[in-house]
C-alpha atoms as a PDB file:
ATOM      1  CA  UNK A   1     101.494  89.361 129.821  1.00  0.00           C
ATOM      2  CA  UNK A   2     104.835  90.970 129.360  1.00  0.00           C
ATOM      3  CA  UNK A   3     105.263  93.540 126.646  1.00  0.00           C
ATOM      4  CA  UNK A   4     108.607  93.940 124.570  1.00  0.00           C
ATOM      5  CA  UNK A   5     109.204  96.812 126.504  1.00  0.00           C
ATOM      6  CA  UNK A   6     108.722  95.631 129.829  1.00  0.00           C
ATOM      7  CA  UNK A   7     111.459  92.479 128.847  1.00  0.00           C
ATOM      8  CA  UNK A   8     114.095  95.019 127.281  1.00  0.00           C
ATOM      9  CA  UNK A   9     113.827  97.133 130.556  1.00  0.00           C
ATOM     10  CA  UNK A  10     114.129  94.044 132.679  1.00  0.00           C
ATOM     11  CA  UNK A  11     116.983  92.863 130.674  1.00  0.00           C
ATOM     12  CA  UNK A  12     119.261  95.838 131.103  1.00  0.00           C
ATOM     13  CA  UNK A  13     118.671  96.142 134.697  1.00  0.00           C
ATOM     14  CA  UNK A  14     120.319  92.750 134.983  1.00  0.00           C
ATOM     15  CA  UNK A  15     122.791  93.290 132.499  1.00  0.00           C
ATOM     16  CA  UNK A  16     123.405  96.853 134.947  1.00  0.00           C
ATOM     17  CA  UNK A  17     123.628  94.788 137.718  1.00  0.00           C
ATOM     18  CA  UNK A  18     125.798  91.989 136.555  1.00  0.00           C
ATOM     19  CA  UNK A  19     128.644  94.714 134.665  1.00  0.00           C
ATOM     20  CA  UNK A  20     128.689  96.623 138.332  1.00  0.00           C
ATOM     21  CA  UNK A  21     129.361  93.291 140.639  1.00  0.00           C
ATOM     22  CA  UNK A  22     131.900  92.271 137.438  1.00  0.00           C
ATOM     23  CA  UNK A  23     133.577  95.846 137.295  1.00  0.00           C
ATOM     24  CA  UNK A  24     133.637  95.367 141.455  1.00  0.00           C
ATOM     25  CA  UNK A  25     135.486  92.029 141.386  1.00  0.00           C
ATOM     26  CA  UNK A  26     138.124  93.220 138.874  1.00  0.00           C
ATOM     27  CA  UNK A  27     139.410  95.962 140.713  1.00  0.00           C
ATOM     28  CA  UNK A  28     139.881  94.246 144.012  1.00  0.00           C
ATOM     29  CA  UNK A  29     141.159  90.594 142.003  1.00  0.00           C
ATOM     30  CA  UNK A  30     143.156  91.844 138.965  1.00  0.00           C
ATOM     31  CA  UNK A  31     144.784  95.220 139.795  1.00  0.00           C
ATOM     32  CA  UNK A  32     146.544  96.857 136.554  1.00  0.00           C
ATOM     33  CA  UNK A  33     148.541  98.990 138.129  1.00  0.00           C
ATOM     34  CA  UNK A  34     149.703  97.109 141.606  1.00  0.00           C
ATOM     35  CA  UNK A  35     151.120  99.133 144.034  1.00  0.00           C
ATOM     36  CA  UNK A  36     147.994 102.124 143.898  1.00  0.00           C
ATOM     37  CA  UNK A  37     145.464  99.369 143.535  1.00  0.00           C
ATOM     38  CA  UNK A  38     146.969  97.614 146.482  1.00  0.00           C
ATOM     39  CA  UNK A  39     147.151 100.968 148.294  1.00  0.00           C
ATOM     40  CA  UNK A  40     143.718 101.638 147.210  1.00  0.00           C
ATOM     41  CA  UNK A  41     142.139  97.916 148.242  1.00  0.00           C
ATOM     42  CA  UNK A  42     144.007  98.414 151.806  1.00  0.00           C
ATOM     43  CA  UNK A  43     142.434 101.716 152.668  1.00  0.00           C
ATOM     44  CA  UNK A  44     138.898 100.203 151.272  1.00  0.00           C
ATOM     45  CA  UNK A  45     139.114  97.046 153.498  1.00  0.00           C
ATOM     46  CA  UNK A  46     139.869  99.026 156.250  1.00  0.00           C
ATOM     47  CA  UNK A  47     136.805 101.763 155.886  1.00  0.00           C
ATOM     48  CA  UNK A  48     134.825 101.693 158.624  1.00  0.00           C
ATOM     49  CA  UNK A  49     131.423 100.945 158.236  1.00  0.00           C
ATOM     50  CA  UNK A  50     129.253 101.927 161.295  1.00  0.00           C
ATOM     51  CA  UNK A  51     130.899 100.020 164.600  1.00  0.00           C
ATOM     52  CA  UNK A  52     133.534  98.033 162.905  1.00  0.00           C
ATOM     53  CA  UNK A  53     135.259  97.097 159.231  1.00  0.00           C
ATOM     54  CA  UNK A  54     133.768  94.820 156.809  1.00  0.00           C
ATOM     55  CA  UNK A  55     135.449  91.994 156.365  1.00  0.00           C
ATOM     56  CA  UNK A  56     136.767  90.498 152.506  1.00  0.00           C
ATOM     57  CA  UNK A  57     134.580  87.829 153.000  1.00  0.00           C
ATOM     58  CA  UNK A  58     131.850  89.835 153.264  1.00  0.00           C
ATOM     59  CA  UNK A  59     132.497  91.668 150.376  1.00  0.00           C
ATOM     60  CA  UNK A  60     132.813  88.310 148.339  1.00  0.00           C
ATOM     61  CA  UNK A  61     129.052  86.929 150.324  1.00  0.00           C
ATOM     62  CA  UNK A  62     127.672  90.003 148.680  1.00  0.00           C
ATOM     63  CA  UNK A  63     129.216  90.091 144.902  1.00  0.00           C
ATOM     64  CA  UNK A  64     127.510  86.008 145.199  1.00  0.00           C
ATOM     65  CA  UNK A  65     124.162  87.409 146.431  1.00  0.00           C
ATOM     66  CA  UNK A  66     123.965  89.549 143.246  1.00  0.00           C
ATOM     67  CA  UNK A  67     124.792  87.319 140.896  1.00  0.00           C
ATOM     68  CA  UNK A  68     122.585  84.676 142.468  1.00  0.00           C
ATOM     69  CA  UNK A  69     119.529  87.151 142.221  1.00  0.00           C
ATOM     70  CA  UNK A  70     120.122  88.141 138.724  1.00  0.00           C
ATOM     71  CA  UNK A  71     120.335  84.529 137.856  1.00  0.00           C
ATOM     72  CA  UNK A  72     116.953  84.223 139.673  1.00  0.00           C
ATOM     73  CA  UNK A  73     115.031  87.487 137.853  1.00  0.00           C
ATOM     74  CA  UNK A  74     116.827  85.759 134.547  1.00  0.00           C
ATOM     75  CA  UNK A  75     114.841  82.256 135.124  1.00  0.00           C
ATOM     76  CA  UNK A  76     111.818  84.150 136.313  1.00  0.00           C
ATOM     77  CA  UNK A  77     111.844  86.351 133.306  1.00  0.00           C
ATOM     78  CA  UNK A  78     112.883  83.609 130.968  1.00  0.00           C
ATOM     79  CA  UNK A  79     110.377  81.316 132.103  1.00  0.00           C
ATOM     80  CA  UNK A  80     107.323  83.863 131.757  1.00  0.00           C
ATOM     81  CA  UNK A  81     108.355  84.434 128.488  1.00  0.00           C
ATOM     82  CA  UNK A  82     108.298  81.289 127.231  1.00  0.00           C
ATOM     83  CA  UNK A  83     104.495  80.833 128.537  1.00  0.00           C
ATOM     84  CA  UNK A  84     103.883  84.101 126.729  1.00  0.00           C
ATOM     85  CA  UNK A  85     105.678  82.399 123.410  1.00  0.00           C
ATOM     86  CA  UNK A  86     104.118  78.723 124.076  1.00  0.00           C
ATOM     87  CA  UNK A  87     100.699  80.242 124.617  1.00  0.00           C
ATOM     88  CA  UNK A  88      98.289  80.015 121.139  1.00  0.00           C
ATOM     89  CA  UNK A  89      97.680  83.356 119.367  1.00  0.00           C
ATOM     90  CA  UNK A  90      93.910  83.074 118.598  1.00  0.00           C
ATOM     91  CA  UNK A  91      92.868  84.295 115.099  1.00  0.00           C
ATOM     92  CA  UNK A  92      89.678  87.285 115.094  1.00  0.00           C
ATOM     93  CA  UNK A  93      87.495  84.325 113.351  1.00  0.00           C
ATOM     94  CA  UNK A  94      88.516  80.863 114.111  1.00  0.00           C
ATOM     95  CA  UNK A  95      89.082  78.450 110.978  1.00  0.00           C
ATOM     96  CA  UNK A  96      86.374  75.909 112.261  1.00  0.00           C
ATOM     97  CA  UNK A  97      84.350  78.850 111.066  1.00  0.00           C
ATOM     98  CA  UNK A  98      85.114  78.239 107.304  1.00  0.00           C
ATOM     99  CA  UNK A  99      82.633  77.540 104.924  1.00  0.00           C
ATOM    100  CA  UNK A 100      81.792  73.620 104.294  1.00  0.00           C
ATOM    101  CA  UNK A 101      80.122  74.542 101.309  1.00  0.00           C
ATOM    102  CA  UNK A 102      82.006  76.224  98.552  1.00  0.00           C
ATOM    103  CA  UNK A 103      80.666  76.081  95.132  1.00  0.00           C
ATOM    104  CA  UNK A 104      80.239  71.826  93.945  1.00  0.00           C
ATOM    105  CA  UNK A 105      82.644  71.472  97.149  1.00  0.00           C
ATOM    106  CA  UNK A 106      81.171  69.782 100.144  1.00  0.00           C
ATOM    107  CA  UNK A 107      83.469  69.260 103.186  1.00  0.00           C
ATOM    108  CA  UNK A 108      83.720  67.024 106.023  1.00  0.00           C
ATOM    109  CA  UNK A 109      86.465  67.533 108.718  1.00  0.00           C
ATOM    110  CA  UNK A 110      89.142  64.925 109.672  1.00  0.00           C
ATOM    111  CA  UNK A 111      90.914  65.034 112.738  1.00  0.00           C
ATOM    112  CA  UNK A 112      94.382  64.894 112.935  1.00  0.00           C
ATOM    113  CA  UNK A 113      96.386  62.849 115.936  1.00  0.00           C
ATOM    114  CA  UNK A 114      97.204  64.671 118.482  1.00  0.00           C
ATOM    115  CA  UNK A 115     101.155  63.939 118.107  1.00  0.00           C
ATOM    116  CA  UNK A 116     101.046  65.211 115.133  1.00  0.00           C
ATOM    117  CA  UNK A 117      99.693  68.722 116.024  1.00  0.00           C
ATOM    118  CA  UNK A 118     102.535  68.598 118.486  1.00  0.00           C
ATOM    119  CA  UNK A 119     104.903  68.579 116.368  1.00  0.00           C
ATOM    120  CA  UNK A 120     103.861  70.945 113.631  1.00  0.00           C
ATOM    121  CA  UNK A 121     103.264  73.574 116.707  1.00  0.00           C
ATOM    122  CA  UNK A 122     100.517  75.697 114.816  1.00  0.00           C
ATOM    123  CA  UNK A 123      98.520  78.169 116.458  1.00  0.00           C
ATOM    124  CA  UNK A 124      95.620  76.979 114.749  1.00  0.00           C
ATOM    125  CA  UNK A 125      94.674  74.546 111.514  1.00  0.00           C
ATOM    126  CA  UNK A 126      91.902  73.296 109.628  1.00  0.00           C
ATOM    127  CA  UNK A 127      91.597  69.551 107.669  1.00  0.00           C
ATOM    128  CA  UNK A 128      89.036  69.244 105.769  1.00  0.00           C
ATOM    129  CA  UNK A 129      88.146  66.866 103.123  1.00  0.00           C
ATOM    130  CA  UNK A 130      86.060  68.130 100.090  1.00  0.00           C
ATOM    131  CA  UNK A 131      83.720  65.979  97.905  1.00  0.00           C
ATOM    132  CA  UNK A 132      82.199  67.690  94.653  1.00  0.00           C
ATOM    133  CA  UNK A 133      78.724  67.176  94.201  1.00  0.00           C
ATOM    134  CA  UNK A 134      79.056  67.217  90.371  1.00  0.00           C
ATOM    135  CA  UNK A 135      81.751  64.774  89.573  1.00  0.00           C
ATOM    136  CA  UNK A 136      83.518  62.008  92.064  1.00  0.00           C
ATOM    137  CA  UNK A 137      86.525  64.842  92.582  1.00  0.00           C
ATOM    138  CA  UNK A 138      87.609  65.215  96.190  1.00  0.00           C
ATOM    139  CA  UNK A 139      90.601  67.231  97.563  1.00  0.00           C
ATOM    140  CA  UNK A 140      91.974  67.344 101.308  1.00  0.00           C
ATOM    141  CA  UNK A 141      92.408  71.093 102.347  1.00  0.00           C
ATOM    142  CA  UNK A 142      94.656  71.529 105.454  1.00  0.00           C
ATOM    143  CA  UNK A 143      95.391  75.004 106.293  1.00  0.00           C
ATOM    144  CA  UNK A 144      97.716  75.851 108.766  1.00  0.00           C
ATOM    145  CA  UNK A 145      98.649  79.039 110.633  1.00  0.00           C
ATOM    146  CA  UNK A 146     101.184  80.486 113.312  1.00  0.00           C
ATOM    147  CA  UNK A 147     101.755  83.660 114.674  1.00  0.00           C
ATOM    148  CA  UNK A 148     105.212  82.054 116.005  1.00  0.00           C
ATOM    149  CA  UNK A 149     106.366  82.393 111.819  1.00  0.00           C
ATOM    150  CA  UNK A 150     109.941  80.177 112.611  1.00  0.00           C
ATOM    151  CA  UNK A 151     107.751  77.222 113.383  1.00  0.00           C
ATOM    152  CA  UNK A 152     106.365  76.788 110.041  1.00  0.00           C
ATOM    153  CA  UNK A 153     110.044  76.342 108.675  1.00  0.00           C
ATOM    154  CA  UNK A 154     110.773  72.733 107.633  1.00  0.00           C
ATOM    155  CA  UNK A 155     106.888  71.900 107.096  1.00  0.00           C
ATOM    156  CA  UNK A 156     106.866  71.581 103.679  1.00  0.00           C
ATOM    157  CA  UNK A 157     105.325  68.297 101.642  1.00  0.00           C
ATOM    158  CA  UNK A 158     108.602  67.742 100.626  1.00  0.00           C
ATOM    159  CA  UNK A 159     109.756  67.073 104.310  1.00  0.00           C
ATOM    160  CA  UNK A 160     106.023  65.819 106.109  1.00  0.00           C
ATOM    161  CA  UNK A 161     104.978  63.639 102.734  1.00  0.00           C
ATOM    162  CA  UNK A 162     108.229  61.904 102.909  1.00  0.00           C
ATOM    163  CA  UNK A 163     108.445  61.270 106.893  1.00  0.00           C
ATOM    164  CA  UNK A 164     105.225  59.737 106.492  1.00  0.00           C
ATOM    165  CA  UNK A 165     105.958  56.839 103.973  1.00  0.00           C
ATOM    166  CA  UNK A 166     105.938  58.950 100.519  1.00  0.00           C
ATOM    167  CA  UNK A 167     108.273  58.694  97.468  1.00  0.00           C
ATOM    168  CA  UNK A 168     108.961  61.871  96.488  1.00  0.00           C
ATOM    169  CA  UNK A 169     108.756  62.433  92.682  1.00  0.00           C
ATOM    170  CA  UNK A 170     108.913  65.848  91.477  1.00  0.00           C
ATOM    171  CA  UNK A 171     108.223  69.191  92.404  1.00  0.00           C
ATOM    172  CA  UNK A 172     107.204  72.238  90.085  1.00  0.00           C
ATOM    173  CA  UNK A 173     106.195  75.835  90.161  1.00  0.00           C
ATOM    174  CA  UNK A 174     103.183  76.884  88.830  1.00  0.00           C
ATOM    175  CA  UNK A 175     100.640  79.445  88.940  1.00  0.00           C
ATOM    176  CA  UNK A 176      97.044  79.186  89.578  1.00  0.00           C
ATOM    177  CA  UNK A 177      93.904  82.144  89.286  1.00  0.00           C
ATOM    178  CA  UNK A 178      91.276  82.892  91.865  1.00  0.00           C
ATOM    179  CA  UNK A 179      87.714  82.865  91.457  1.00  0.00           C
ATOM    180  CA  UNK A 180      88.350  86.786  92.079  1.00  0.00           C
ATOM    181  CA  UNK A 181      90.975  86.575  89.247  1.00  0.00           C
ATOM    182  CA  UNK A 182      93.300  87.016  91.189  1.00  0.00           C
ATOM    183  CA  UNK A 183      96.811  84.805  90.109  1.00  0.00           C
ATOM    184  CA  UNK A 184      99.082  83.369  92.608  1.00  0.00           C
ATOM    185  CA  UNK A 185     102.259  81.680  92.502  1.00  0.00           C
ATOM    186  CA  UNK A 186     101.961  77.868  94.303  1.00  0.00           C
ATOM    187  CA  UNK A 187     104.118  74.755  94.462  1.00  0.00           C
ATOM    188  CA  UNK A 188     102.728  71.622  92.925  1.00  0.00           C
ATOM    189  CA  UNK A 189     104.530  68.076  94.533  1.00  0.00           C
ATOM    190  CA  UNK A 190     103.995  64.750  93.215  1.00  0.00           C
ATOM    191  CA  UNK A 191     104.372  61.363  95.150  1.00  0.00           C
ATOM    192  CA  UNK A 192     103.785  57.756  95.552  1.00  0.00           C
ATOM    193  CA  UNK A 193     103.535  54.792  98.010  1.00  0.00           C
ATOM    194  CA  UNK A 194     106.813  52.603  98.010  1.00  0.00           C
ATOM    195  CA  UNK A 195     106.471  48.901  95.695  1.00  0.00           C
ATOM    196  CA  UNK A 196     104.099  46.809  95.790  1.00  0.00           C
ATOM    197  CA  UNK A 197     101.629  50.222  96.695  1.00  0.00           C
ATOM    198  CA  UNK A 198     100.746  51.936  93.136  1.00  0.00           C
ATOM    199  CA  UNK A 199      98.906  54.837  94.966  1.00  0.00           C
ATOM    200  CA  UNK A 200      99.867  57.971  93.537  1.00  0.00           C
ATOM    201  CA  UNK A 201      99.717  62.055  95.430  1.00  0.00           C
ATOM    202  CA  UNK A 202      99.424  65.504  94.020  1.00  0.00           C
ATOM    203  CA  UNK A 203      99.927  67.829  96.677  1.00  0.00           C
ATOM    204  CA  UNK A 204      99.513  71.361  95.970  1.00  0.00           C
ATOM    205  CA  UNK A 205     100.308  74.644  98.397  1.00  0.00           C
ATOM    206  CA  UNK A 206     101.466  77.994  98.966  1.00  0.00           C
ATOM    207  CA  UNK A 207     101.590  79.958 102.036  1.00  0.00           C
ATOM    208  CA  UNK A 208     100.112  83.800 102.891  1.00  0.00           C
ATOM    209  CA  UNK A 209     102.705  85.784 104.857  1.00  0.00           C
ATOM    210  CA  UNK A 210     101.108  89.117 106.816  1.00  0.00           C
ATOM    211  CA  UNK A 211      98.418  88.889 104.025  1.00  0.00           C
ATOM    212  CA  UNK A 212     100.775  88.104 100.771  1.00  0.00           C
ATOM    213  CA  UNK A 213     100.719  85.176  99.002  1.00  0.00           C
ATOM    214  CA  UNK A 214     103.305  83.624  97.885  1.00  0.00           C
ATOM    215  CA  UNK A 215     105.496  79.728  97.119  1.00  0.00           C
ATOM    216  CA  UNK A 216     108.652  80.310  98.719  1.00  0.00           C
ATOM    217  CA  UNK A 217     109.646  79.670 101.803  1.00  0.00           C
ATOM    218  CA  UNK A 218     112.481  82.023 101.832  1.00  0.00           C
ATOM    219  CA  UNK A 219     110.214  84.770 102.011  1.00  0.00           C
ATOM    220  CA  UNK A 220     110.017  84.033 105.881  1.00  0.00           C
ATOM    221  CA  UNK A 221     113.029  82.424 107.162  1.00  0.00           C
ATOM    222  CA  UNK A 222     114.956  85.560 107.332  1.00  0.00           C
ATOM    223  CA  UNK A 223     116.428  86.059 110.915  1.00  0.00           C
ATOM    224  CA  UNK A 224     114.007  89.141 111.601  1.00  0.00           C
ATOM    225  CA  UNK A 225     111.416  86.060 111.581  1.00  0.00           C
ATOM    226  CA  UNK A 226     112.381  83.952 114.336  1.00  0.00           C
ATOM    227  CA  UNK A 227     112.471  86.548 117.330  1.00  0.00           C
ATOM    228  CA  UNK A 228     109.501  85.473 119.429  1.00  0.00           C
ATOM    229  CA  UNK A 229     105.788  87.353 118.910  1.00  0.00           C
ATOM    230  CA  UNK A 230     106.098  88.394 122.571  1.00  0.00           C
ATOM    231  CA  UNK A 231     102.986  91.027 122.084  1.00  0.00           C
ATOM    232  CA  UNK A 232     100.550  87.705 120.623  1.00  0.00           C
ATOM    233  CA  UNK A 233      99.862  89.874 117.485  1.00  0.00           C
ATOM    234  CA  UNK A 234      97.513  87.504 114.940  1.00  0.00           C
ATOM    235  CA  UNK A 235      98.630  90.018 112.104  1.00  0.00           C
ATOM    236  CA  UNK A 236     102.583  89.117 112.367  1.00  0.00           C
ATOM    237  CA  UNK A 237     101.762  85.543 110.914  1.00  0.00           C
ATOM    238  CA  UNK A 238     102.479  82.497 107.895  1.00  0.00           C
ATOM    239  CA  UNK A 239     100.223  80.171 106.944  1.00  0.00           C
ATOM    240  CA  UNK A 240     100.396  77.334 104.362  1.00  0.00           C
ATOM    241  CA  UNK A 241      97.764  76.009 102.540  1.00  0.00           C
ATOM    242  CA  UNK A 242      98.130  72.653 101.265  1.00  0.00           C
ATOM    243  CA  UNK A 243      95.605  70.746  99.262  1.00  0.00           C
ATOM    244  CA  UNK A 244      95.876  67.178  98.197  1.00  0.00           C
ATOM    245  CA  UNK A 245      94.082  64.381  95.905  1.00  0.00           C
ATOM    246  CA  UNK A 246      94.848  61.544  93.503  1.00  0.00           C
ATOM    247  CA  UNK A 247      94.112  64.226  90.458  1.00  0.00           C
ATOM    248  CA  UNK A 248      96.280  67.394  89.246  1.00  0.00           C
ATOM    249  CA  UNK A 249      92.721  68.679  88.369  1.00  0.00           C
ATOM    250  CA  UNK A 250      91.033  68.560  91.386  1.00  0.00           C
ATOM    251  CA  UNK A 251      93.531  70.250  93.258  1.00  0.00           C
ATOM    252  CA  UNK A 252      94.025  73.208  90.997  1.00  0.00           C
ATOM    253  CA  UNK A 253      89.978  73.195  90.851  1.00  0.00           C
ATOM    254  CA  UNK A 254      89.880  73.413  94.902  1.00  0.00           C
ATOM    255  CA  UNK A 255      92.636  75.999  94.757  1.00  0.00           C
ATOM    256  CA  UNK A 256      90.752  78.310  92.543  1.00  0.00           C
ATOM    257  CA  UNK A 257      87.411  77.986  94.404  1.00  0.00           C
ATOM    258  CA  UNK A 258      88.610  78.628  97.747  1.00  0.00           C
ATOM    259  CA  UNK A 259      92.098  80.973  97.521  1.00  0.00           C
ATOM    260  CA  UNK A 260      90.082  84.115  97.925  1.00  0.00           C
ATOM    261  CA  UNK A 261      88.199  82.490 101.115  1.00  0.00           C
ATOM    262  CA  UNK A 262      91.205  81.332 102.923  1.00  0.00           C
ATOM    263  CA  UNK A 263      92.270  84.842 102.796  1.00  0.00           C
ATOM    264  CA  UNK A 264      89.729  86.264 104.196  1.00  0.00           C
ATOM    265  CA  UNK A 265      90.142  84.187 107.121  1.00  0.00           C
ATOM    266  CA  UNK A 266      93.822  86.162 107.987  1.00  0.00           C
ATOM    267  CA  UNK A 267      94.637  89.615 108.826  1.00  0.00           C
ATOM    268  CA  UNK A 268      95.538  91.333 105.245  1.00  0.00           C
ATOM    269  CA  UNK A 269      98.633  93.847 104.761  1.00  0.00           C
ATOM    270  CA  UNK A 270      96.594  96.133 106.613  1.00  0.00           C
ATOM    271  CA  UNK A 271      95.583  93.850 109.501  1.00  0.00           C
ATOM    272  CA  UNK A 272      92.255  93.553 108.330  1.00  0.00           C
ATOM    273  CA  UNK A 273      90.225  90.462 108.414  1.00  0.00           C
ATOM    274  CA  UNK A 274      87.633  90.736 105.719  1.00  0.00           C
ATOM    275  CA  UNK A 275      85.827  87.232 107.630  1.00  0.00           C
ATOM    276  CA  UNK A 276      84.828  89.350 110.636  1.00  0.00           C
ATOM    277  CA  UNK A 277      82.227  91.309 108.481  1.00  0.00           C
ATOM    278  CA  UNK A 278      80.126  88.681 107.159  1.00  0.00           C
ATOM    279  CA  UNK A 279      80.545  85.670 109.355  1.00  0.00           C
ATOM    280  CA  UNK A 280      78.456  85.406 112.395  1.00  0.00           C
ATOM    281  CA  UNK A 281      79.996  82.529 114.820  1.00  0.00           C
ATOM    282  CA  UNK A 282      77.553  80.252 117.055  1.00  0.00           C
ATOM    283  CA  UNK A 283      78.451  79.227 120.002  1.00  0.00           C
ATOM    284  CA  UNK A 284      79.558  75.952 119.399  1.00  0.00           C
ATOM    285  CA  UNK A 285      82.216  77.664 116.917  1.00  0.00           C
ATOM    286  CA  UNK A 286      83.660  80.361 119.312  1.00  0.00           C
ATOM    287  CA  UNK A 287      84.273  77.197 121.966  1.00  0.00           C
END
C-alpha cells in the first residue's frame, strides 16, 4: 500500500520531469530573444554527439518519450491509488459484534440489498431491528460508518427517506441524554407514505465524527474532509446513526439505551476503542 509520502514523492518527480521536457521545448520553439536563440539552437543541433549529430527529429522522438512515460507512472500511480481509496477500512471490532440485547431491546438483523450498499459506499454498517420485551415498541437502528468521511455527504433522511417514496414533513433539533448521562445534540425527521398510504415515520439520527457527536453535517464537509484516507486510518472517520419507528417515543427510548454503546464501537478523540476491552469476537464474527 502506498503511503502519503511515497505519492507526494512520486508526484513531484513527474511534475520534475514534465517542467524539464516543457522548459526544453520552449527554448528551441518560442525563442524570446531571436537572433541569440537562433544562434544558440544552430550550434546545439550541430553538437556532435559521439560519431555524428543528432538530428531535430530526434530531439522531438525524445521530448514524446517523456511525456508518454510520465503519462504512464501518472495512470499507474493513479490507478493504485484508487484501489488503496476503494479498498474497505476495517474497524478494530466489527459492528456485527454489537450487542443484540440491550436493556428491554431485543434485535434481529435485516439485510439490506446489495444496490443499496453500493450506493451509500460505507466501509461498514449495521441494520438491526429492535423489539422491546416490555411493551410492543420496536425501532430500526442502522449505523453507518466510513473512513472515506466525503462519502457520507448527501446521506441524510432528508435525501434517502425521500428517494425512497417518503413525504417529507418536518425536521427539528433536539437533544437527547445517554444512559451514561451524557446529552447529545440529534436531528429528529418526520414522514409519511404518499395518499391513499396513512403510514407515518419518525426517523431520528446524529452522526460521531473522530469520536464527537454531533447533528450537523457541516461539521464534516469542509474541504480538509474530502482528500482521500490514503494511509486506511479507522480513527479519521463519520458515522451516522439513524434510528427509526412509527413512535417519537421509541426512538428517543432506543437512542438513550444504546448512544453510549455505539460509541464504543469507534475510535474516540484519542483513537481508542473502548469495544476492544470487553468484547471477545467468535469466529463466525471476525469472518
Amino acid at each position: 500500500m502506498f503511503t502519503a509520502q511515497m505519492v507526494i514523492l512520486l508526484r513531484f518527480k513527474d511534475g520534475l520531469l514534465i517542467l524539464a521536457t516543457t522548459l526544453e521545448l520552449y527554448l528551441l520553439m518560442y525563442p524570446i530573444r531571436r537572433k541569440r536563440l537562433a544562434k544558440g539552437a544552430g550550434v546545439f543541433y550541430s553538437m556532435p554527439f559521439g560519431t555524428g549529430k543528432m538530428p531535430v527529429f530526434l530531439v522531438w522522438i525524445l521530448a514524446v518519450l517523456l511525456l508518454v512515460s510520465s503519462g504512464i507512472t501518472y495512470r499507474v500511480l493513479a490507478s493504485r491509488l484508487k484501489l488503496v481509496v476503494d479498498t474497505p477500512v476495517e474497524l478494530p471490532v466489527p459492528l456485527s459484534a454489537f450487542p443484540k440485547k440491550i436493556g428491554q431491546w431485543i434485535g434481529k438483523d435485516v439485510p439490506i440489498p446489495q444496490n443499496i450498499q453500493n450506493v451509500a459506499g460505507n466501509d461498514a454498517f449495521l441494520n438491526r431491528l429492535f423489539m422491546s420485551n416490555i411493551s410492543n415498541d420496536w425501532a430500526n437502528v442502522y449505523i453507518a460508518y466510513t473512513a472515506h468521511p466525503r462519502t457520507m455527504l448527501g446521506h441524510r433522511p432528508q435525501i434517502c427517506y425521500v428517494a425512497g417514496g417518503w413525504v417529507h414533513d418536518s425536521t427539528e433539533q433536539t437533544d437527547e441524554t445517554s444512559s451514561a448521562g451524557r446529552e447529545f445534540s440529534c436531528l429528529l425527521h418526520r414522514f409519511h407514505r404518499p395518499a391513499p398510504e396513512t403510514e407515518g415515520m419518525v426517523v431520528l439520527n446524529f452522526y460521531i465524527v473522530n469520536g464527537r457527536l454531533t447533528s450537523d453535517e457541516k461539521v464534516f464537509s469542509g474541504v480538509g474532509w474530502r482528500t482521500p484516507n490514503i494511509d486506511g486510518n479507522p480513527a479519521r472517520y463519520v458515522t451516522q446513526v439513524q434510528i427509526s419507528s412509527v413512535v417519537e417515543n421509541s426512538v428517543r427510548s432506543a437512542a438513550r439505551d444504546i448512544a453510549e454503546l455505539v460509541l464504543d464501537y469507534f475510535p474516540d478523540e484519542n483513537g481508542k476503542v473502548r469495544a476492544v476491552e470487553y468484547v471477545e469476537l467468535s469466529s463466525d464474527v471476525k469472518k
